[in-house]
C-alpha atoms as a PDB file:
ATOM      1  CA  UNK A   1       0.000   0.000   0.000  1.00  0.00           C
ATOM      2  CA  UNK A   2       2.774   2.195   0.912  1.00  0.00           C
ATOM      3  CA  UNK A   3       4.468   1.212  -2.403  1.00  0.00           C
ATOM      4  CA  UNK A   4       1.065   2.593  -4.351  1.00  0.00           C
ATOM      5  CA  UNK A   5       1.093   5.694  -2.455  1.00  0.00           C
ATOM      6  CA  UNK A   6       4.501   5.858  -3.613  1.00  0.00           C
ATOM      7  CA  UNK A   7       3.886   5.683  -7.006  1.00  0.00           C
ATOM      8  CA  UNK A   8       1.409   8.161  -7.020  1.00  0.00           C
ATOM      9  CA  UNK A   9       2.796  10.514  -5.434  1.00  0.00           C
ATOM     10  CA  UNK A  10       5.966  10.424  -8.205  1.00  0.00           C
ATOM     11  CA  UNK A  11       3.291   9.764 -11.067  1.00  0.00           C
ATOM     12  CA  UNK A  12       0.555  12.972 -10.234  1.00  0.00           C
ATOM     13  CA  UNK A  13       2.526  15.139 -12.373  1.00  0.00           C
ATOM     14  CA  UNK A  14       2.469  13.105 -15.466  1.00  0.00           C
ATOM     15  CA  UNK A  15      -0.897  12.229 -14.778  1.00  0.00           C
ATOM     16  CA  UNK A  16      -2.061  16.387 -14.118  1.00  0.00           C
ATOM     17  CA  UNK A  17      -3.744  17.996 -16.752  1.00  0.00           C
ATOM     18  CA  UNK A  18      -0.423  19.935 -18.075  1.00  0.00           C
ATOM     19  CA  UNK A  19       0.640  16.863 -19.312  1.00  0.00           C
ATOM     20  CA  UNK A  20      -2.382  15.360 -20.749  1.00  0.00           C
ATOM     21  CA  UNK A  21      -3.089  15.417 -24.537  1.00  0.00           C
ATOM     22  CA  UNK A  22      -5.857  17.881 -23.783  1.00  0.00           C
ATOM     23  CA  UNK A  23      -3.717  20.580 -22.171  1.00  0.00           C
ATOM     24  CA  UNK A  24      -3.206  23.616 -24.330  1.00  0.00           C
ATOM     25  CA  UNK A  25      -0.062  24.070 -26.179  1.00  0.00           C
ATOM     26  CA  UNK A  26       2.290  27.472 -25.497  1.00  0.00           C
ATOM     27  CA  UNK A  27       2.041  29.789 -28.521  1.00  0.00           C
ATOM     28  CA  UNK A  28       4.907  29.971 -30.702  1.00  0.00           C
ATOM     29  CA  UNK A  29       6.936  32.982 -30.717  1.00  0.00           C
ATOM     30  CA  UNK A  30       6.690  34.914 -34.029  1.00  0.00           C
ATOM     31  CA  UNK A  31      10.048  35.960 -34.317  1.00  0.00           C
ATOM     32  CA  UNK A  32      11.855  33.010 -33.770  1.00  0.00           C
ATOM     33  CA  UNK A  33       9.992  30.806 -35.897  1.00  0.00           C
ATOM     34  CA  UNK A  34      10.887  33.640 -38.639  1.00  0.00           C
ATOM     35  CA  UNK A  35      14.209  32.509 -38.007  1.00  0.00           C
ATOM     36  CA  UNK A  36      14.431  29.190 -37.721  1.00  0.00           C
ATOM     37  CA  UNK A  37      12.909  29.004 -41.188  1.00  0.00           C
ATOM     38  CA  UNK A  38      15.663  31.893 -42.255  1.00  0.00           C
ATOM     39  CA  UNK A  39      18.133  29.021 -40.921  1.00  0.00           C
ATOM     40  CA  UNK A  40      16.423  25.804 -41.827  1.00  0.00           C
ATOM     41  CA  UNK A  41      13.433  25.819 -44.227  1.00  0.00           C
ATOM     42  CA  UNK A  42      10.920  24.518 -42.529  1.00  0.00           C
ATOM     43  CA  UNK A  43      11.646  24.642 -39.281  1.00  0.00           C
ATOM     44  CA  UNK A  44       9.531  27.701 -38.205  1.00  0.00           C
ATOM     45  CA  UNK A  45       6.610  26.029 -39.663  1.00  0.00           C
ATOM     46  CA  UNK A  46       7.297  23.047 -37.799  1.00  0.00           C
ATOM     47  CA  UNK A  47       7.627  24.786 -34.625  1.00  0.00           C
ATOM     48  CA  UNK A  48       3.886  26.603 -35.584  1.00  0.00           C
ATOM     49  CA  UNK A  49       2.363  22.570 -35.892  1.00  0.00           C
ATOM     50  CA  UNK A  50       2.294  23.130 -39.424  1.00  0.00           C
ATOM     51  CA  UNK A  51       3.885  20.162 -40.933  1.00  0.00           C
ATOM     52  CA  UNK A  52       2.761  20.305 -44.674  1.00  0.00           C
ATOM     53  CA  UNK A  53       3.774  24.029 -44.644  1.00  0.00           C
ATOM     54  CA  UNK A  54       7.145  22.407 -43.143  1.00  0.00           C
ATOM     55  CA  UNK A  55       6.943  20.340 -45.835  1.00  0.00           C
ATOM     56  CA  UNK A  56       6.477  22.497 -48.703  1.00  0.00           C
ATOM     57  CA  UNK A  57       9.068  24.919 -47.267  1.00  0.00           C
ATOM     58  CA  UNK A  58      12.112  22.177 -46.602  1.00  0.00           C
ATOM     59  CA  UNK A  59      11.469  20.814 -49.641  1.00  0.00           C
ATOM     60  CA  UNK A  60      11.997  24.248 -51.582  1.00  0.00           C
ATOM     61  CA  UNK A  61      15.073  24.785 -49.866  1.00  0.00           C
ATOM     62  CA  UNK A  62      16.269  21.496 -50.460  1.00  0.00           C
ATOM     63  CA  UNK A  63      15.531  22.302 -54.591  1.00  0.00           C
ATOM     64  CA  UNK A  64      17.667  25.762 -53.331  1.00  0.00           C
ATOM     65  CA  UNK A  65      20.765  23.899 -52.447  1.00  0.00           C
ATOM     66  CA  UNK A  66      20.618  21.530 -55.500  1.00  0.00           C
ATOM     67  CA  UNK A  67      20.658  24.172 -58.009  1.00  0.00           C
ATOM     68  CA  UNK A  68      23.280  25.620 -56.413  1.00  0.00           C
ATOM     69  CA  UNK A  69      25.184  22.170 -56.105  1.00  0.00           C
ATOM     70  CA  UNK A  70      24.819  20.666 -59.524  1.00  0.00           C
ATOM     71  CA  UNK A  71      27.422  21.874 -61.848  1.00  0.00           C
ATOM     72  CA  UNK A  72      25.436  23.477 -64.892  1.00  0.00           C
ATOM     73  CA  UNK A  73      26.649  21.098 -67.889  1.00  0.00           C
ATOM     74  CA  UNK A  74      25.968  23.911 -70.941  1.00  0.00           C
ATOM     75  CA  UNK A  75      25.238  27.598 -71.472  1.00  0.00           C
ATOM     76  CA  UNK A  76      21.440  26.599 -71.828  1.00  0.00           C
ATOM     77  CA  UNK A  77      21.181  24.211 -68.428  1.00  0.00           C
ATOM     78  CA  UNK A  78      23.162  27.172 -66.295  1.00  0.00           C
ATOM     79  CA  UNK A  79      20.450  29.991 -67.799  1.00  0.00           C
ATOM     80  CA  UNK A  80      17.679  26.698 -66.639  1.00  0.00           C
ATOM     81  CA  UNK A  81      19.053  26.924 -63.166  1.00  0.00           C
ATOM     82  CA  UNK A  82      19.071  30.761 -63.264  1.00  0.00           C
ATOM     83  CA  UNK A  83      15.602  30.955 -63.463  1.00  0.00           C
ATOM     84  CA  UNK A  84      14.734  28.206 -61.577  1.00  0.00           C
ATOM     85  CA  UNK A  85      17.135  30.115 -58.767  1.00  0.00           C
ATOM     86  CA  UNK A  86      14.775  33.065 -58.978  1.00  0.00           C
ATOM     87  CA  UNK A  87      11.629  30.751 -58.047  1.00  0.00           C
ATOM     88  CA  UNK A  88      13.043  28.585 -55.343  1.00  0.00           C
ATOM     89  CA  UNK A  89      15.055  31.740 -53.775  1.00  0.00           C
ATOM     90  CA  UNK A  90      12.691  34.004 -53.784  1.00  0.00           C
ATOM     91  CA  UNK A  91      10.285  31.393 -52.325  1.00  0.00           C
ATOM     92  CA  UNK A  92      12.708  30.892 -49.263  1.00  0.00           C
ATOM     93  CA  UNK A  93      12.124  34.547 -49.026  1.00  0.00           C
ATOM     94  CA  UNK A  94       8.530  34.172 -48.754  1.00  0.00           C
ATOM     95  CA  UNK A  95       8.595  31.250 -46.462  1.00  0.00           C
ATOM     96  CA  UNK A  96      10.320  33.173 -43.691  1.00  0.00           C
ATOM     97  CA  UNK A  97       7.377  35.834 -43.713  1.00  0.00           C
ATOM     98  CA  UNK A  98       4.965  33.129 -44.093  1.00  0.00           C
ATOM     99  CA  UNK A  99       6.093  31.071 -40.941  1.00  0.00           C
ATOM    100  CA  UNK A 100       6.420  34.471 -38.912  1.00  0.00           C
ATOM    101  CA  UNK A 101       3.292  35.382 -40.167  1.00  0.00           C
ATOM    102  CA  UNK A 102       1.071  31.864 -39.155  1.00  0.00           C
ATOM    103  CA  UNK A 103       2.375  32.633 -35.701  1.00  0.00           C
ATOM    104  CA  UNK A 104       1.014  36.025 -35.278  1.00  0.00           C
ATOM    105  CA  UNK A 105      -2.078  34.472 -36.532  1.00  0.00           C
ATOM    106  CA  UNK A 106      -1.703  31.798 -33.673  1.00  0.00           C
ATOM    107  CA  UNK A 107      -1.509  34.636 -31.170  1.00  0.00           C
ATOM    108  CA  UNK A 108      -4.104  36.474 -31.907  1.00  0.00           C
ATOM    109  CA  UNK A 109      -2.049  39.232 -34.002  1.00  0.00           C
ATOM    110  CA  UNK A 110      -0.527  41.279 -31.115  1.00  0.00           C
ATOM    111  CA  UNK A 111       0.036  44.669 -31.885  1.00  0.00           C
ATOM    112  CA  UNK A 112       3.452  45.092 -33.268  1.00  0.00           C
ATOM    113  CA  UNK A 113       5.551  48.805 -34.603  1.00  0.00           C
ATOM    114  CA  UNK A 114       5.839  47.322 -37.387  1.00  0.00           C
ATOM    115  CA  UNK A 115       2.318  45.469 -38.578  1.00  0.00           C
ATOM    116  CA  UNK A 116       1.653  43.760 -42.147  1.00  0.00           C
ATOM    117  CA  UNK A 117      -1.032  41.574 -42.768  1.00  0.00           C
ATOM    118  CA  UNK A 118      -0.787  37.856 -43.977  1.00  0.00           C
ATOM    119  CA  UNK A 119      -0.797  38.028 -47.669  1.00  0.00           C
ATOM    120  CA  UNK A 120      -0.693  34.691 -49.948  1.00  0.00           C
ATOM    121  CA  UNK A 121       2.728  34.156 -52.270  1.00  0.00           C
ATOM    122  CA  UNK A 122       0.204  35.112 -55.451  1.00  0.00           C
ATOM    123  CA  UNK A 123      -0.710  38.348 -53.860  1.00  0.00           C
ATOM    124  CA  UNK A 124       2.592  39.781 -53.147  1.00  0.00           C
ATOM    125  CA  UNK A 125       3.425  38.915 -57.118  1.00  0.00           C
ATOM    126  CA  UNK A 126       0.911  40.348 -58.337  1.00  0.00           C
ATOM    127  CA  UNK A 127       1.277  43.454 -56.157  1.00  0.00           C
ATOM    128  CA  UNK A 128       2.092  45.942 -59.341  1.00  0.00           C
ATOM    129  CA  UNK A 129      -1.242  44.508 -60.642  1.00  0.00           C
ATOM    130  CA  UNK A 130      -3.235  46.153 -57.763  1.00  0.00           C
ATOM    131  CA  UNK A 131      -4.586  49.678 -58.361  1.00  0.00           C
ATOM    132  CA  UNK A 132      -3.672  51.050 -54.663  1.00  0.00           C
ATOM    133  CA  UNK A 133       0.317  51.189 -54.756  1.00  0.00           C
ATOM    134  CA  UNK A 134      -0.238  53.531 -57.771  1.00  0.00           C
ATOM    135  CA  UNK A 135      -2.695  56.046 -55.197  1.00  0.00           C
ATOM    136  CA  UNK A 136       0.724  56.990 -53.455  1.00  0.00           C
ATOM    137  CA  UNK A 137       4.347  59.650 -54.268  1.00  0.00           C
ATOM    138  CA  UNK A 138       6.164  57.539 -52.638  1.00  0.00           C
ATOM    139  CA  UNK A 139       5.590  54.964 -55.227  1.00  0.00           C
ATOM    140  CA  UNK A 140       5.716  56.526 -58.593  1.00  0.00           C
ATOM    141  CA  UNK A 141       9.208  59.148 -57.559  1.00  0.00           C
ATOM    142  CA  UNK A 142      11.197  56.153 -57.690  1.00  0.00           C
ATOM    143  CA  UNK A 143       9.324  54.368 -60.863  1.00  0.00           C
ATOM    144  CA  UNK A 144       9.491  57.739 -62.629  1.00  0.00           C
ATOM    145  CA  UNK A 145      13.481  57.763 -62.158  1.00  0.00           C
ATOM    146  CA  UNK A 146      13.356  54.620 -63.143  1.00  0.00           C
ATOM    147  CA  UNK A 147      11.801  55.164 -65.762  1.00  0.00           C
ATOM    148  CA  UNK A 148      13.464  58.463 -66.880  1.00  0.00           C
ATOM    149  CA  UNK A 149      17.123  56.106 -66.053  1.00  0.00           C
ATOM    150  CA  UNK A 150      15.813  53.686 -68.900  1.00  0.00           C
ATOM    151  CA  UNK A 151      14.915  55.731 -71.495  1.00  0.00           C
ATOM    152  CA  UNK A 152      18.146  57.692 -70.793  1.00  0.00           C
ATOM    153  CA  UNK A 153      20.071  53.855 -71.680  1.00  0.00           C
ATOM    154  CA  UNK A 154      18.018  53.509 -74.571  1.00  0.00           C
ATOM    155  CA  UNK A 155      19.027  56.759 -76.135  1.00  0.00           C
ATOM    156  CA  UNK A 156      22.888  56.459 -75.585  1.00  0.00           C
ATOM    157  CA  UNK A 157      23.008  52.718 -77.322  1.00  0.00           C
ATOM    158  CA  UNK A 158      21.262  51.473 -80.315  1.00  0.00           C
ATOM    159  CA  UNK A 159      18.697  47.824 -79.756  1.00  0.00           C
ATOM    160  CA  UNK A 160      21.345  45.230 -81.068  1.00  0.00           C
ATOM    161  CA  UNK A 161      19.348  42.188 -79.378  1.00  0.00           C
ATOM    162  CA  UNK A 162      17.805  40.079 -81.983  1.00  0.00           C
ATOM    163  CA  UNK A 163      14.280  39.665 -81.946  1.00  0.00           C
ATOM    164  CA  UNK A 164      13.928  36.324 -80.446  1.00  0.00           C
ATOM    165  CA  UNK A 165      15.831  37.111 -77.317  1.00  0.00           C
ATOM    166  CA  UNK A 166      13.805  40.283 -76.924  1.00  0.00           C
ATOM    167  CA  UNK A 167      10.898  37.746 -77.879  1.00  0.00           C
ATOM    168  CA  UNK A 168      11.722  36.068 -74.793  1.00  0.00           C
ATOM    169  CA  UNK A 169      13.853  37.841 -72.439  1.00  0.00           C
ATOM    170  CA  UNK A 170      11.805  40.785 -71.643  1.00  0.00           C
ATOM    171  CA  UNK A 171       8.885  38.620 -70.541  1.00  0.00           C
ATOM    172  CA  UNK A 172      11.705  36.568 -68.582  1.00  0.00           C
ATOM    173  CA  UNK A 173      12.687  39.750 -66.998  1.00  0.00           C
ATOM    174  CA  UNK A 174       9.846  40.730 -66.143  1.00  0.00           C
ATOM    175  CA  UNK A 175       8.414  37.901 -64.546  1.00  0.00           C
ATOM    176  CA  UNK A 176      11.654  37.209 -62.781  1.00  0.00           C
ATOM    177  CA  UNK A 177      11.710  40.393 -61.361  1.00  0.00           C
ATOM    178  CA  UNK A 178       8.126  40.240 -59.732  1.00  0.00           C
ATOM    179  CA  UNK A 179       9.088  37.066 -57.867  1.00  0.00           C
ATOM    180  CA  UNK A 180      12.529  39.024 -56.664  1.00  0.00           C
ATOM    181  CA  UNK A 181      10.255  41.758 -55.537  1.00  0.00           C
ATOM    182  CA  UNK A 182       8.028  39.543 -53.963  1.00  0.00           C
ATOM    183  CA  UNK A 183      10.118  37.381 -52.361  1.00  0.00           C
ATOM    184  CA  UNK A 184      12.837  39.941 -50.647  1.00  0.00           C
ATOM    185  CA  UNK A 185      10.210  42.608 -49.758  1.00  0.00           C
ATOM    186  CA  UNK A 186       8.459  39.374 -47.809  1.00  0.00           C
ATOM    187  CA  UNK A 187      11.955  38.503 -46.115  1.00  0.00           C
ATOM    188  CA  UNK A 188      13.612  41.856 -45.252  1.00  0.00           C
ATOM    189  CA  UNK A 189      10.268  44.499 -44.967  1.00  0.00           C
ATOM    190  CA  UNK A 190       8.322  41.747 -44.389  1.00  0.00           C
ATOM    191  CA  UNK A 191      10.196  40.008 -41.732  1.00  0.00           C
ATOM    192  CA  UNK A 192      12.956  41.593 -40.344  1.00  0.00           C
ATOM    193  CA  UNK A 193      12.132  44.984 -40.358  1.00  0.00           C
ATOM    194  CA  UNK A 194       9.420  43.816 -37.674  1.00  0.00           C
ATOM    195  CA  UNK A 195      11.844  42.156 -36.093  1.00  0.00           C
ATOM    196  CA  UNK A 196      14.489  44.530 -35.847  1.00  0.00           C
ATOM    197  CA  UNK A 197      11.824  46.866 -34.689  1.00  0.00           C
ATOM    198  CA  UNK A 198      10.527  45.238 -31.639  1.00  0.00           C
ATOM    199  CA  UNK A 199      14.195  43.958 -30.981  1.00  0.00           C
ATOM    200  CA  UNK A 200      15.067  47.670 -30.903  1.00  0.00           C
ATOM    201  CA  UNK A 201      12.030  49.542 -29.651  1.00  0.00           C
ATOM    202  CA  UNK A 202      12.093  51.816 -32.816  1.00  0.00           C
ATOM    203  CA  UNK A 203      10.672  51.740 -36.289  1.00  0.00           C
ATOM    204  CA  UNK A 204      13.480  53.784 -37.684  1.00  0.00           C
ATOM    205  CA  UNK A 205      15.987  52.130 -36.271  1.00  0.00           C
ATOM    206  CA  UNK A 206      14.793  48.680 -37.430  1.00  0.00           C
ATOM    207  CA  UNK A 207      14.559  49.991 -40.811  1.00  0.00           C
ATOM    208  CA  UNK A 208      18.205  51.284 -40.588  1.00  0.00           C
ATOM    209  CA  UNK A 209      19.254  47.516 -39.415  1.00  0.00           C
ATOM    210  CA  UNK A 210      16.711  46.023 -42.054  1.00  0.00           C
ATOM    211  CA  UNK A 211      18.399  47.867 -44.673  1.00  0.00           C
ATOM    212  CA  UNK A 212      21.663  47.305 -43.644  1.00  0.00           C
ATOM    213  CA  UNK A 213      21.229  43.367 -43.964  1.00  0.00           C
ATOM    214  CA  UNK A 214      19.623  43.524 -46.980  1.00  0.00           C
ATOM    215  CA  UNK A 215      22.687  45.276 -48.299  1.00  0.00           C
ATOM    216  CA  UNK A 216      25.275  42.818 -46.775  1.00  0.00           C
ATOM    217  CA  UNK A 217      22.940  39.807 -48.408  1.00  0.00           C
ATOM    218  CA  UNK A 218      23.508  41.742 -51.892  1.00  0.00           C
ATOM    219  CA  UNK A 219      27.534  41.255 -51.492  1.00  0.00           C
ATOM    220  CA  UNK A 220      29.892  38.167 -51.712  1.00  0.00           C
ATOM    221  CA  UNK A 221      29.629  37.665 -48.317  1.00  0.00           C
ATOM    222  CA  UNK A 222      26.485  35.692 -47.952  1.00  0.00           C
ATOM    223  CA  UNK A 223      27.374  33.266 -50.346  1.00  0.00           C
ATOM    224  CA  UNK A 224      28.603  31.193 -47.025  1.00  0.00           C
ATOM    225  CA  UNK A 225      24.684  31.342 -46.053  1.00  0.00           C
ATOM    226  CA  UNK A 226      21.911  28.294 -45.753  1.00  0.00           C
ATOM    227  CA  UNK A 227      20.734  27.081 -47.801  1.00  0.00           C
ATOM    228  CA  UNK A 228      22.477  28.620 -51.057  1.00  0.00           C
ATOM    229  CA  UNK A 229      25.904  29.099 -49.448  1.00  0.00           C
ATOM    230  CA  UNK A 230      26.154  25.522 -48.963  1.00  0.00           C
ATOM    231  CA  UNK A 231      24.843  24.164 -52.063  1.00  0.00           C
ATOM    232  CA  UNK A 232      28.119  26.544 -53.561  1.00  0.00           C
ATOM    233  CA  UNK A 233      30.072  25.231 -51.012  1.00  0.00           C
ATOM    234  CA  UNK A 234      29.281  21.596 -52.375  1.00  0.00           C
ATOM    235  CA  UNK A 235      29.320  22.384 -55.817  1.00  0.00           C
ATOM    236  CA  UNK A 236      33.114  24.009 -55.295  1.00  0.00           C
ATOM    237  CA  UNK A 237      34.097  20.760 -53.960  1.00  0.00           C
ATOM    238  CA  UNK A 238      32.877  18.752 -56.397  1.00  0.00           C
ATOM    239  CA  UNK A 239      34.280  20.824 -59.296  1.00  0.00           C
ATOM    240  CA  UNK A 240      37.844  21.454 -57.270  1.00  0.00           C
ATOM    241  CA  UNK A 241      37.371  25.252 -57.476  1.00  0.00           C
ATOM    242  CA  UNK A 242      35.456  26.571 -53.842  1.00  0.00           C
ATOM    243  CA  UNK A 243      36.905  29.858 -53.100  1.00  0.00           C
ATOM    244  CA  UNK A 244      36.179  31.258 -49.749  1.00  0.00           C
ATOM    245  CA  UNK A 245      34.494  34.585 -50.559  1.00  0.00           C
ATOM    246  CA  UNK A 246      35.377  38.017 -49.193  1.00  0.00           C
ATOM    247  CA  UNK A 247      34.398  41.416 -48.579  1.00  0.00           C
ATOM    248  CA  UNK A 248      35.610  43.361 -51.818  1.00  0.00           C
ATOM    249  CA  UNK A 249      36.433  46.700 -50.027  1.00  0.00           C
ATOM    250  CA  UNK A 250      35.873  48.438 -53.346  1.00  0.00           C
ATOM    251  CA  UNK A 251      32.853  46.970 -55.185  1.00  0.00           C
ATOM    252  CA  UNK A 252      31.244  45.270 -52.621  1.00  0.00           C
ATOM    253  CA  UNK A 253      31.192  48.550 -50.245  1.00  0.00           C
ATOM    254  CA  UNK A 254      29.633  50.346 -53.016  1.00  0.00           C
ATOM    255  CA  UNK A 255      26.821  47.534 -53.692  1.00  0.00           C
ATOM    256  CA  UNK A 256      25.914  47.386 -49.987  1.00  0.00           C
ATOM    257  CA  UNK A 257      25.811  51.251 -49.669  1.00  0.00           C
ATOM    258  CA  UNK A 258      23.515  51.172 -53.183  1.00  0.00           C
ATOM    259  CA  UNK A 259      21.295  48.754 -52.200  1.00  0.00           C
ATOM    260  CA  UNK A 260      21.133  49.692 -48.195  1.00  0.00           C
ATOM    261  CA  UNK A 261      19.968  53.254 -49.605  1.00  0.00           C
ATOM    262  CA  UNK A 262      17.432  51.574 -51.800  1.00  0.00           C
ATOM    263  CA  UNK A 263      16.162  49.075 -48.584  1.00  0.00           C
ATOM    264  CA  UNK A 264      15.929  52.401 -46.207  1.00  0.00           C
ATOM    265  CA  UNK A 265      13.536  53.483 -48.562  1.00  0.00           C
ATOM    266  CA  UNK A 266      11.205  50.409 -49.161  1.00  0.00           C
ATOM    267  CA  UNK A 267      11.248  50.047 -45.507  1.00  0.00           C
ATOM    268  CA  UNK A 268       9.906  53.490 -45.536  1.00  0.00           C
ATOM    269  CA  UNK A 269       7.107  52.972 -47.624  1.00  0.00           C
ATOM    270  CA  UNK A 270       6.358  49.252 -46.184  1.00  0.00           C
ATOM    271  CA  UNK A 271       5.545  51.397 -42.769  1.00  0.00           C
ATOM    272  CA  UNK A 272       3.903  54.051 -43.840  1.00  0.00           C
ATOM    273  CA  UNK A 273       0.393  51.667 -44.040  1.00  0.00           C
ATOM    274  CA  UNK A 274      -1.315  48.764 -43.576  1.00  0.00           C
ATOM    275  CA  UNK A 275      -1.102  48.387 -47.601  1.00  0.00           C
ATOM    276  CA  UNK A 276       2.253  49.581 -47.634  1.00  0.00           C
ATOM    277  CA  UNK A 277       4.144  45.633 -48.234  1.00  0.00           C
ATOM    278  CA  UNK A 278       2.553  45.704 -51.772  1.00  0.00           C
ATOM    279  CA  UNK A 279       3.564  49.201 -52.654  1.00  0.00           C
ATOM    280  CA  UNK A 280       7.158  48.600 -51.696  1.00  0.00           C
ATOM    281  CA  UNK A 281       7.089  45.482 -53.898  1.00  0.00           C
ATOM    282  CA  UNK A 282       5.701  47.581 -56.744  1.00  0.00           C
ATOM    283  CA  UNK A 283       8.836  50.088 -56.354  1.00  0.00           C
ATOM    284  CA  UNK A 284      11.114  47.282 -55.837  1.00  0.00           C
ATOM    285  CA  UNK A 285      10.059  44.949 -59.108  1.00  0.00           C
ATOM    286  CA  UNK A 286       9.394  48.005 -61.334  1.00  0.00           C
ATOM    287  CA  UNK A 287      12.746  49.277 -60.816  1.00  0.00           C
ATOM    288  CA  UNK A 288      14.243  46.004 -61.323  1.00  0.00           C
ATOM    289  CA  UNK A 289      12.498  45.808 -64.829  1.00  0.00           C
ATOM    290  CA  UNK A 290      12.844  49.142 -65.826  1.00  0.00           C
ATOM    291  CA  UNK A 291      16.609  49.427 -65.344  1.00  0.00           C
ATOM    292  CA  UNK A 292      17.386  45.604 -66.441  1.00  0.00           C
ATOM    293  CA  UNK A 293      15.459  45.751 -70.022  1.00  0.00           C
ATOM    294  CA  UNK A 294      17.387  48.432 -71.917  1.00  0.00           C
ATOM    295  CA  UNK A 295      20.267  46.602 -70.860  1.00  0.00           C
ATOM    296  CA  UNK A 296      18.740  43.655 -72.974  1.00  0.00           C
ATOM    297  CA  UNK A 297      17.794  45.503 -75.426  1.00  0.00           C
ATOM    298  CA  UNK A 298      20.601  46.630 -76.069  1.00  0.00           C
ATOM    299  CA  UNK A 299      22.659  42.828 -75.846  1.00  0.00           C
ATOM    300  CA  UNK A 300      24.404  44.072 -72.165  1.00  0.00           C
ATOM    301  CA  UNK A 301      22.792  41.791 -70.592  1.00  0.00           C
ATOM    302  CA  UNK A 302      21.665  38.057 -71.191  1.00  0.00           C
ATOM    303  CA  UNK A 303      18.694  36.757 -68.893  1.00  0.00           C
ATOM    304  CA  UNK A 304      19.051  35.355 -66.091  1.00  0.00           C
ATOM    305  CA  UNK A 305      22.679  36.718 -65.018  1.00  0.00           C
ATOM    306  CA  UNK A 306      20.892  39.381 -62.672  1.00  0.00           C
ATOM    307  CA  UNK A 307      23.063  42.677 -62.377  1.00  0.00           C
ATOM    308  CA  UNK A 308      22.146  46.065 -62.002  1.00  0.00           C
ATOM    309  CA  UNK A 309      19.085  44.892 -59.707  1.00  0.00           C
ATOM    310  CA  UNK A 310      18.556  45.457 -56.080  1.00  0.00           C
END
């Protein structure tokens, strides 16, 4: 008898209600499931109970690292992988927000300095398609420079592309650049410019941090990163020819300062409403475009080697 009493006296707190299958499970914390998906695809969404989102997010950033990985065998399988890169990173991008998102949702969306709402992957690329980002300055100053930038390119060099790569680059371009807008306004205004917020206390000074690290991620140095660091980092040792990237003092400063500028800005605009996610998008895939098709026009650039983009 004393033996029993024993027992449960050791076993009441496995047999309480906190432990039964009934009990209610602690809320996830928003920002760090954010990250562990920025770390290991997937793993925020796992942490929110959402395994098929878990799913559908490891397995993208599995396809990430296998691009990167797998040696491109001709000029036509390495422009293949380009633009598959585009999807699958851009994705990842997405993913972060999405996971960070589901677990406001699963708090009851606490009120935040930074606040978006919980759009779907087809309404963030289809942002520029929406009549509201167009209702604001702060969108059309930078598409009008843009704008004014590319038709200042196509007056200095005559079109030399030939009419099937204008046939299909510029929709390439074009459609490549709404899933870069899409995907790294979700990640960096989406995500950490929230986070960097509440970390901080301030909106302004989690857009300067924001914009910072979307600056450094726009140099050489990321290229050590999960999941598309290491799928270079495999392909270099499969090929013999991994180089340990560094900071280029001279270009790479002037990218990071460039594209920081540009970040401080969409950060801007992402705050400045509750619609504000889809008008920095806008900005951000318009300028892409606009800047990267004279360059096709005018044969400086072949789709999908992305330069001159933010």
């Amino acid at each position: 008898m004393k033996l029993l009493a024993l027992w449960l006296l050791l076993a009441s707190p496995l047999l309480s209600p906190a432990f039964s299958s009934d009990a209610p499970k602690p809320l996830p914390n928003p920002f760090l499931s954010g990250a562990l998906t920025a770390v290991l695809p997937g793993a925020g969404h796992l942490y929110n109970g959402d395994h098929l989102g878990a799913a559908a997010a490891f397995a993208n950033g599995l396809g990430m690292f296998a691009l990167m990985a797998i040696p491109s065998s001709s000029v036509t399988s390495a422009r293949v992988q380009e633009q598959l890169g585009i999807v699958v990173r851009n994705a990842y991008g997405f993913s972060v927000y999405d996971s960070f998102q589901q677990a406001l949702d699963l708090n009851g969306r606490p009120k935040l300095l930074v606040e978006h709402p919980r759009y779907s992957a087809l309404e963030l690329i289809t942002s520029p398609f929406y009549k509201h980002p167009y209702t604001s300055g702060k969108v059309w100053v930078p598409v009008g420079i843009s704008l004014g930038l590319a038709a200042l390119a196509l007056a200095s060099r005559p079109i030399t592309a030939s009419p099937g790569t204008i046939a299909i680059g510029v929709p390439l371009v074009a459609i490549g650049m709404l899933f870069i807008g899409a995907g790294e306004e979700a990640e960096f205004r989406g995500y950490y410019h929230p986070a960097f917020a509440e970390l901080t206390g301030s909106r302004p000074l989690g857009n300067v941090m924001q914009a910072a690290f979307f600056g450094l991620c726009h140099t050489s140095l990321p290229a050590c990163a999960f999941p598309q660091g290491t799928g270079l980092l495999a392909r270099g040792i499969l090929t013999g020819s991994f180089k340990q990237p560094v900071f280029n003092s001279g270009t790479d400063l002037g990218i990071w300062a460039a594209t920081s500028l540009m970040g401080l800005y969409l950060g801007w605009i992402a705050q400045s409403s509750e619609l504000g996610l889809q008008k920095a998008i806008t900005v951000h895939a318009a300028w892409n475009t606009f800047l990267l098709i004279p360059a096709l026009l005018q044969g400086r650039y072949v789709p999908i080697q992305l330069s001159f983009r933010f």
